[in-house]
PDB file of N, CA and C in Angstrom:
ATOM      1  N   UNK A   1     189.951  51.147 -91.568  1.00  0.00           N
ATOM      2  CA  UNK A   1     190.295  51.700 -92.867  1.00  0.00           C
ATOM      3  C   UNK A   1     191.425  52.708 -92.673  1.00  0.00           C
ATOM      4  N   UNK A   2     192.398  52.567 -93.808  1.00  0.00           N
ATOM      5  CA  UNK A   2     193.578  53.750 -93.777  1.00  0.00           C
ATOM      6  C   UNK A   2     193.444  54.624 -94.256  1.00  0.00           C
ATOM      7  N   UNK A   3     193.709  55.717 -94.115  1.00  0.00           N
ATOM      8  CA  UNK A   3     194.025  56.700 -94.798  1.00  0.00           C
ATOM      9  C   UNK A   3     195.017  57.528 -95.252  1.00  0.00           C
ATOM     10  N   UNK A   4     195.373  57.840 -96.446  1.00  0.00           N
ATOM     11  CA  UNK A   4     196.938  58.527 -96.476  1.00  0.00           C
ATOM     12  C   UNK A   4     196.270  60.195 -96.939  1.00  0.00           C
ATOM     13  N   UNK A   5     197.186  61.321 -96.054  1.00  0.00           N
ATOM     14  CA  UNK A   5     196.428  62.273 -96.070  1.00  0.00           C
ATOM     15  C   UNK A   5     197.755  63.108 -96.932  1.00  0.00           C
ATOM     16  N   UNK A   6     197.779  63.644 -97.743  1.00  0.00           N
ATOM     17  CA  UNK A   6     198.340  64.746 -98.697  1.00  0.00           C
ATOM     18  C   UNK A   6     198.331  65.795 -97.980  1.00  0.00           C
ATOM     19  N   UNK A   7     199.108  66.345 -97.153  1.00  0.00           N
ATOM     20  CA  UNK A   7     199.648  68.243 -96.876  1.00  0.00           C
ATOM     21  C   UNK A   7     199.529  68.954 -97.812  1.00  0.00           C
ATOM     22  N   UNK A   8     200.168  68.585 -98.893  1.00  0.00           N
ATOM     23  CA  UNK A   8     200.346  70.061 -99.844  1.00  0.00           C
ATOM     24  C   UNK A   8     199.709  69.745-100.752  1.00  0.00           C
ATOM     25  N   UNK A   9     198.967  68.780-100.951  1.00  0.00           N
ATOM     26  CA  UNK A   9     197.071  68.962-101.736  1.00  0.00           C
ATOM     27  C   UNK A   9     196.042  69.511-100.661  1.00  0.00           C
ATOM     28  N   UNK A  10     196.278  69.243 -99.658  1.00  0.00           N
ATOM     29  CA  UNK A  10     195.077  68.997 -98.697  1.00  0.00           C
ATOM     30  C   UNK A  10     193.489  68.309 -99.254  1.00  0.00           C
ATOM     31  N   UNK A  11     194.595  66.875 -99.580  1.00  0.00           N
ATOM     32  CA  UNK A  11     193.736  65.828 -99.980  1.00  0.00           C
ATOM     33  C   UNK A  11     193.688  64.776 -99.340  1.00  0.00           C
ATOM     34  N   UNK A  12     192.914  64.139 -98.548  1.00  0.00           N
ATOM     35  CA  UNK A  12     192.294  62.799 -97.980  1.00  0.00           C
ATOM     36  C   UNK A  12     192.213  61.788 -98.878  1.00  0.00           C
ATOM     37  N   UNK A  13     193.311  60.512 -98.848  1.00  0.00           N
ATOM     38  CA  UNK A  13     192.813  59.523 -99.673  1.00  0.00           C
ATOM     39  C   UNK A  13     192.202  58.363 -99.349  1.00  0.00           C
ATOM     40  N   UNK A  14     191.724  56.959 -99.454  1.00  0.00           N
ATOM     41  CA  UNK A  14     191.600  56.718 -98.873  1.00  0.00           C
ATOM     42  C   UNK A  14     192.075  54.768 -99.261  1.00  0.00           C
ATOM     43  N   UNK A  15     193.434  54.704 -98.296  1.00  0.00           N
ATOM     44  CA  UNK A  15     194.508  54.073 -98.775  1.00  0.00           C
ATOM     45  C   UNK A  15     194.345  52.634 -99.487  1.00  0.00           C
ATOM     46  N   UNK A  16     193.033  52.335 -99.734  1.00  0.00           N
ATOM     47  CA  UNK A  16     192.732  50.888-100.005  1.00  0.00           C
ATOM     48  C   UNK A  16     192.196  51.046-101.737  1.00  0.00           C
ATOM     49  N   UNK A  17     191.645  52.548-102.290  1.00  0.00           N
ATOM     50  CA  UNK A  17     191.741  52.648-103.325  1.00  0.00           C
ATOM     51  C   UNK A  17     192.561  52.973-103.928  1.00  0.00           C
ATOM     52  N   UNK A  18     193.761  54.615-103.311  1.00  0.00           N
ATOM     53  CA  UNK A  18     194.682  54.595-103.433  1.00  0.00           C
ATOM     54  C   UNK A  18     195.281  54.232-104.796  1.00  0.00           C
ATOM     55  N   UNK A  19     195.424  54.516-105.990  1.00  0.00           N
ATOM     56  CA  UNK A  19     195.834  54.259-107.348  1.00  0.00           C
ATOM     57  C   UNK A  19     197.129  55.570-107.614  1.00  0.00           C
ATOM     58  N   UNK A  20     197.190  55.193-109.454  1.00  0.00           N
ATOM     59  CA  UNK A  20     198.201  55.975-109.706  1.00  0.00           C
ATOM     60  C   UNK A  20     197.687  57.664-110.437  1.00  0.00           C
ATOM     61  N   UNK A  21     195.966  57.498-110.558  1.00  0.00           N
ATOM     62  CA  UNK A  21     195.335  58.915-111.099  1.00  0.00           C
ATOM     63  C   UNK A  21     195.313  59.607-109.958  1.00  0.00           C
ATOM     64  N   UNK A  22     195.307  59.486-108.582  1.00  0.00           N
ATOM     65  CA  UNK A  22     195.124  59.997-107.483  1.00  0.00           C
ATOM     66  C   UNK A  22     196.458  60.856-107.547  1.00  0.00           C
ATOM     67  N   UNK A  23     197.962  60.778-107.717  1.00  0.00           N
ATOM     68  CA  UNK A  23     198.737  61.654-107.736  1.00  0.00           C
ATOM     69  C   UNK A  23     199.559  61.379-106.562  1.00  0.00           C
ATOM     70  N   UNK A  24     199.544  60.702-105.497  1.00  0.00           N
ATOM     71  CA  UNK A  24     199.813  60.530-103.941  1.00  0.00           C
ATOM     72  C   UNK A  24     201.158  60.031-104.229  1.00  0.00           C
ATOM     73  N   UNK A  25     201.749  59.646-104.870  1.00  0.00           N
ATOM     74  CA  UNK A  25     203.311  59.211-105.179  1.00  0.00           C
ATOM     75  C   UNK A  25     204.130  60.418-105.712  1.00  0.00           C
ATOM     76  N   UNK A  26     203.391  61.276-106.011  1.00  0.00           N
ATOM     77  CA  UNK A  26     204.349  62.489-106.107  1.00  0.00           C
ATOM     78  C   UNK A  26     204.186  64.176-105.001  1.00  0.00           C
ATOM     79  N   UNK A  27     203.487  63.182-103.783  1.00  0.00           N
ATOM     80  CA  UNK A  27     203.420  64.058-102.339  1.00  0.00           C
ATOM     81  C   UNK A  27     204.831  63.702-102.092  1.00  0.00           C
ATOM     82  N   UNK A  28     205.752  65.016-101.452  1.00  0.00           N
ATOM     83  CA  UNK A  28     206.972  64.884-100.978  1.00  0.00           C
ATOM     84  C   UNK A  28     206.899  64.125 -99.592  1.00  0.00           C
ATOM     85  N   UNK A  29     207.662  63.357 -98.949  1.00  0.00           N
ATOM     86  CA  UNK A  29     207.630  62.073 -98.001  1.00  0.00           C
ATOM     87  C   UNK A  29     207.101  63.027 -96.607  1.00  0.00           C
ATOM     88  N   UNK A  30     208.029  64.622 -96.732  1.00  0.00           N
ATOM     89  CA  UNK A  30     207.747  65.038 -95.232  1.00  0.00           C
ATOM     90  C   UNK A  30     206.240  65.994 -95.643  1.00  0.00           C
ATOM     91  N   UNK A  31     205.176  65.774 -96.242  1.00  0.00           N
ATOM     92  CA  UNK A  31     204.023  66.114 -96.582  1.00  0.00           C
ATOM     93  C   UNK A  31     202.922  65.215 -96.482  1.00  0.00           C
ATOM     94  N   UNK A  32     203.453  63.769 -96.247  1.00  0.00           N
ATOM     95  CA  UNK A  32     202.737  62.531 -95.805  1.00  0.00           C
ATOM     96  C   UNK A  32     202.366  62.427 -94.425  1.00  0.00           C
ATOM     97  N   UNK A  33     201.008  61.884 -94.750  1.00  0.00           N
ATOM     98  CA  UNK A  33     200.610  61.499 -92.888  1.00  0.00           C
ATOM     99  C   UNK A  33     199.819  60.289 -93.174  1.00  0.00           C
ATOM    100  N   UNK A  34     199.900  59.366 -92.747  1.00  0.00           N
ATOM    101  CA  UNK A  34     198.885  58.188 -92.625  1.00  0.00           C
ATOM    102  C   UNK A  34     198.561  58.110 -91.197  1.00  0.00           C
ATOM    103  N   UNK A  35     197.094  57.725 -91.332  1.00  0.00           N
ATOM    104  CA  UNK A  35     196.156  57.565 -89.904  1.00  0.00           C
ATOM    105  C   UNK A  35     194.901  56.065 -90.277  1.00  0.00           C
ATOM    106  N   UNK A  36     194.049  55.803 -89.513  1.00  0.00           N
ATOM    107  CA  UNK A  36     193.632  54.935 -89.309  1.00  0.00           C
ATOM    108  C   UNK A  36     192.480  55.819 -88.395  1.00  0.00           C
ATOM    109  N   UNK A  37     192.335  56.626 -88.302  1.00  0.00           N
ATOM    110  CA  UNK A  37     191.434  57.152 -87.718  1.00  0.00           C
ATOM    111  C   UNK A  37     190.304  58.147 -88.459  1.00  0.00           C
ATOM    112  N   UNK A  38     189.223  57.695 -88.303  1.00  0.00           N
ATOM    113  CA  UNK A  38     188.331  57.710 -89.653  1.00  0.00           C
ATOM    114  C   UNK A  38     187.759  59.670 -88.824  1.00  0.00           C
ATOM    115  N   UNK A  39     188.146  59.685 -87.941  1.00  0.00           N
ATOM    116  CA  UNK A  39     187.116  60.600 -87.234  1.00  0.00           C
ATOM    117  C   UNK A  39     188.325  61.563 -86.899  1.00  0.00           C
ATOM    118  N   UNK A  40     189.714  61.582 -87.480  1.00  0.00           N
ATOM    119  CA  UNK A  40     190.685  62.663 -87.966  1.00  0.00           C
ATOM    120  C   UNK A  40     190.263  62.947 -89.195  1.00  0.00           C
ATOM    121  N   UNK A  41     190.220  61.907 -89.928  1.00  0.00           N
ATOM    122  CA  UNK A  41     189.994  62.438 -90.999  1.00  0.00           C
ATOM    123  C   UNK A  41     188.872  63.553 -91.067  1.00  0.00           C
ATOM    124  N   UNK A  42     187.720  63.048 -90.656  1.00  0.00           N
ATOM    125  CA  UNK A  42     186.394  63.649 -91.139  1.00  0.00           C
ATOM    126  C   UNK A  42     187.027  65.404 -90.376  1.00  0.00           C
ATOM    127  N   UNK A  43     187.412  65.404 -89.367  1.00  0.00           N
ATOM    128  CA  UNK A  43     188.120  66.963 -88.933  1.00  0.00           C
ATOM    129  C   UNK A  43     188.601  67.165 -89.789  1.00  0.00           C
ATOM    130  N   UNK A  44     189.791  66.439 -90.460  1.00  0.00           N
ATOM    131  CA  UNK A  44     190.149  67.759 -91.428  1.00  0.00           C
ATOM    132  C   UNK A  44     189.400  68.116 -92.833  1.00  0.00           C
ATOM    133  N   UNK A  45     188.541  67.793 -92.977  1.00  0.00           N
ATOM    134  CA  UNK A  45     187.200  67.419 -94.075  1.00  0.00           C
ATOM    135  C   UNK A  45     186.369  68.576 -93.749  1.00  0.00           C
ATOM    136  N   UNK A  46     185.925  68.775 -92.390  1.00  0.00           N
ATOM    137  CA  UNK A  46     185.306  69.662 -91.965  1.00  0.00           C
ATOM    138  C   UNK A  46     185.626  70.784 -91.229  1.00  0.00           C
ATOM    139  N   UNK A  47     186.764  70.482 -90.612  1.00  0.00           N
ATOM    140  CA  UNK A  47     186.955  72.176 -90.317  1.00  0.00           C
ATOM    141  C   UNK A  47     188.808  72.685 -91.024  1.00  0.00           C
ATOM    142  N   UNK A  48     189.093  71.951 -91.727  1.00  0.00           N
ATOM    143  CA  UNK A  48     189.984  72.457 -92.529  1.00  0.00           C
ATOM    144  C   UNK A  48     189.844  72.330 -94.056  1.00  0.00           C
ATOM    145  N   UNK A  49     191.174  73.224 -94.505  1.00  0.00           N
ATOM    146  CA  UNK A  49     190.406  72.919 -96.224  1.00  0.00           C
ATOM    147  C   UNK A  49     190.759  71.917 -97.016  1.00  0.00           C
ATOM    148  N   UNK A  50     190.343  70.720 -96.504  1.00  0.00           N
ATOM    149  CA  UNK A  50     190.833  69.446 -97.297  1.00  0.00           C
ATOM    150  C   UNK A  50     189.599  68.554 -98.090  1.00  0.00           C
ATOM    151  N   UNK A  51     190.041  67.774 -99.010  1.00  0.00           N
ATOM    152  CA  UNK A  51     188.652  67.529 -98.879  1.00  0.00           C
ATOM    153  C   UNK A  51     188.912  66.009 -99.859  1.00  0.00           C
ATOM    154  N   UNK A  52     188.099  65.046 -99.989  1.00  0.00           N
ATOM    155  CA  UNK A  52     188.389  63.785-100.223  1.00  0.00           C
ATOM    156  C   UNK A  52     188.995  63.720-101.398  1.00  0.00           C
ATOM    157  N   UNK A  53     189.842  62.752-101.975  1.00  0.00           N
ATOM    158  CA  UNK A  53     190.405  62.285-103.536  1.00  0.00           C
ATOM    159  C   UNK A  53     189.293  61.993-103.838  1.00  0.00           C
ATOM    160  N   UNK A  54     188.776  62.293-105.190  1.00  0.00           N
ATOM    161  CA  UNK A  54     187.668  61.822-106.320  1.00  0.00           C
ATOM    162  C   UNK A  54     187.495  60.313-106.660  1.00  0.00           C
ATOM    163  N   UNK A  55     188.935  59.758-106.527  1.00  0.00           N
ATOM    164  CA  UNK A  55     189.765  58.787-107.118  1.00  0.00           C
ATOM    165  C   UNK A  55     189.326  57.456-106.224  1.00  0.00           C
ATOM    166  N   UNK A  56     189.426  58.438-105.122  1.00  0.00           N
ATOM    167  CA  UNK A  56     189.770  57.090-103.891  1.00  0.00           C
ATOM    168  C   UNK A  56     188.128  56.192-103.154  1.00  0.00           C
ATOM    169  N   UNK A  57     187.680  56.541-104.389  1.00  0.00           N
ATOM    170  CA  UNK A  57     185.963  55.517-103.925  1.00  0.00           C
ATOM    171  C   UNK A  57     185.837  54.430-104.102  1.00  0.00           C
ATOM    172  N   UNK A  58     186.575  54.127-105.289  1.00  0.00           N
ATOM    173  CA  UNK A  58     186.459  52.556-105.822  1.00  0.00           C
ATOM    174  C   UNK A  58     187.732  52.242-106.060  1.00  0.00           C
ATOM    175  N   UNK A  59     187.789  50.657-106.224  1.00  0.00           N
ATOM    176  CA  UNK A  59     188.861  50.381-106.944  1.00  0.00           C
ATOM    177  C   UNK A  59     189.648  51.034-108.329  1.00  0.00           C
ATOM    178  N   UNK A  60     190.577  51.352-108.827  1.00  0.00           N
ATOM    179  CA  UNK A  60     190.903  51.642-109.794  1.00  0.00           C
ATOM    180  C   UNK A  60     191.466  50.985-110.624  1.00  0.00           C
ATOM    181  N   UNK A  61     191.169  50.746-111.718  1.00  0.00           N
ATOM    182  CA  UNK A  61     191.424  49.269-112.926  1.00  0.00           C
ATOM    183  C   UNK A  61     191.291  49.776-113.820  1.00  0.00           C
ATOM    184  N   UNK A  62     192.425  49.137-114.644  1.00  0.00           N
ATOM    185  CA  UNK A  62     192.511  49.687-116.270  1.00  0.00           C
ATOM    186  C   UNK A  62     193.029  48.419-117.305  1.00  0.00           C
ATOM    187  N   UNK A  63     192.799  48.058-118.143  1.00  0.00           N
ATOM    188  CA  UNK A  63     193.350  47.169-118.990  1.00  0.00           C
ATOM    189  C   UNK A  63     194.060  47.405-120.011  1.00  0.00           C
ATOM    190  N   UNK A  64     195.260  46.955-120.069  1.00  0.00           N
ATOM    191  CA  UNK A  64     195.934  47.298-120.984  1.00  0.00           C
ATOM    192  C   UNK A  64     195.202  47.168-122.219  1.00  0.00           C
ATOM    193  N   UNK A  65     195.810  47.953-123.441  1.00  0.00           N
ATOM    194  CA  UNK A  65     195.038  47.852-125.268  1.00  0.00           C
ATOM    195  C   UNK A  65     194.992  46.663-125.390  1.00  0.00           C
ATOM    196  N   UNK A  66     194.006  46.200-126.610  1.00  0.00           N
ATOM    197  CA  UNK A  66     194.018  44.776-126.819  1.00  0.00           C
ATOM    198  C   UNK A  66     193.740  43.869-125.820  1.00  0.00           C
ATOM    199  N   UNK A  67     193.653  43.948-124.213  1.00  0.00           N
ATOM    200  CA  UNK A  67     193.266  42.316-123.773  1.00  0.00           C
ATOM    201  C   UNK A  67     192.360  42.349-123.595  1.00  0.00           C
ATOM    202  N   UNK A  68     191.631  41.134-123.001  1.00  0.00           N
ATOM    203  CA  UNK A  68     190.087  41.072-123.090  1.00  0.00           C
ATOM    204  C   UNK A  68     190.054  40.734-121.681  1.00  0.00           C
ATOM    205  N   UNK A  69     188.968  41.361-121.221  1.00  0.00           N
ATOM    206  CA  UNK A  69     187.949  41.035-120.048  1.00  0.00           C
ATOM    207  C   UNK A  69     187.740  39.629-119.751  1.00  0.00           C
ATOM    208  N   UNK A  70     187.703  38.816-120.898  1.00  0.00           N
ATOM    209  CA  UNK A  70     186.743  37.390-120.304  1.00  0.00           C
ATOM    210  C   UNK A  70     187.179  36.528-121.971  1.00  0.00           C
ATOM    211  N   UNK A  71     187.268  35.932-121.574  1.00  0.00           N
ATOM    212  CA  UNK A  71     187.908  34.392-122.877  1.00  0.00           C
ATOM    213  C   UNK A  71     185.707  34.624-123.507  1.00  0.00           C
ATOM    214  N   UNK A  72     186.284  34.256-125.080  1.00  0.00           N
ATOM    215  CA  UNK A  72     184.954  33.759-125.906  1.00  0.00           C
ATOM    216  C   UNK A  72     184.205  32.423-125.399  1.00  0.00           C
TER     217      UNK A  72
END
């Protein structure tokens, strides 16, 4: 699993939910870190002040007005 980590949130995302409510497209490029290492992450979770995106648990999906989920 990836992770893209936010500097100047000191927010953990976690790159496979990763959406556009999460905010991570408007981290400046030299404030980016991506890792793959699940057990960096959890360090900076626990002994720094970062702490997971809300966002980044599930998929994130939205439907535009008007369409439908599923044909009648």
């Amino acid at each position: 699993m990836m992770y893209f980590i936010a500097h100047d949130k000191k927010r953990i995302h976690r790159q496979i939910y990763a959406g556009d409510r999460c905010g991570f497209t408007s981290t400046p490029i030299g404030q980016r870190e991506f890792t793959d290492c699940p057990a960096y992450a959890e360090r900076l979770i626990t002994k720094e002040p970062y702490h997971r995106c809300p966002y980044c648990v599930s998929a994130q999906t939205t439907l535009a007005e008007g369409s439908r989920a599923y044909a009648d």
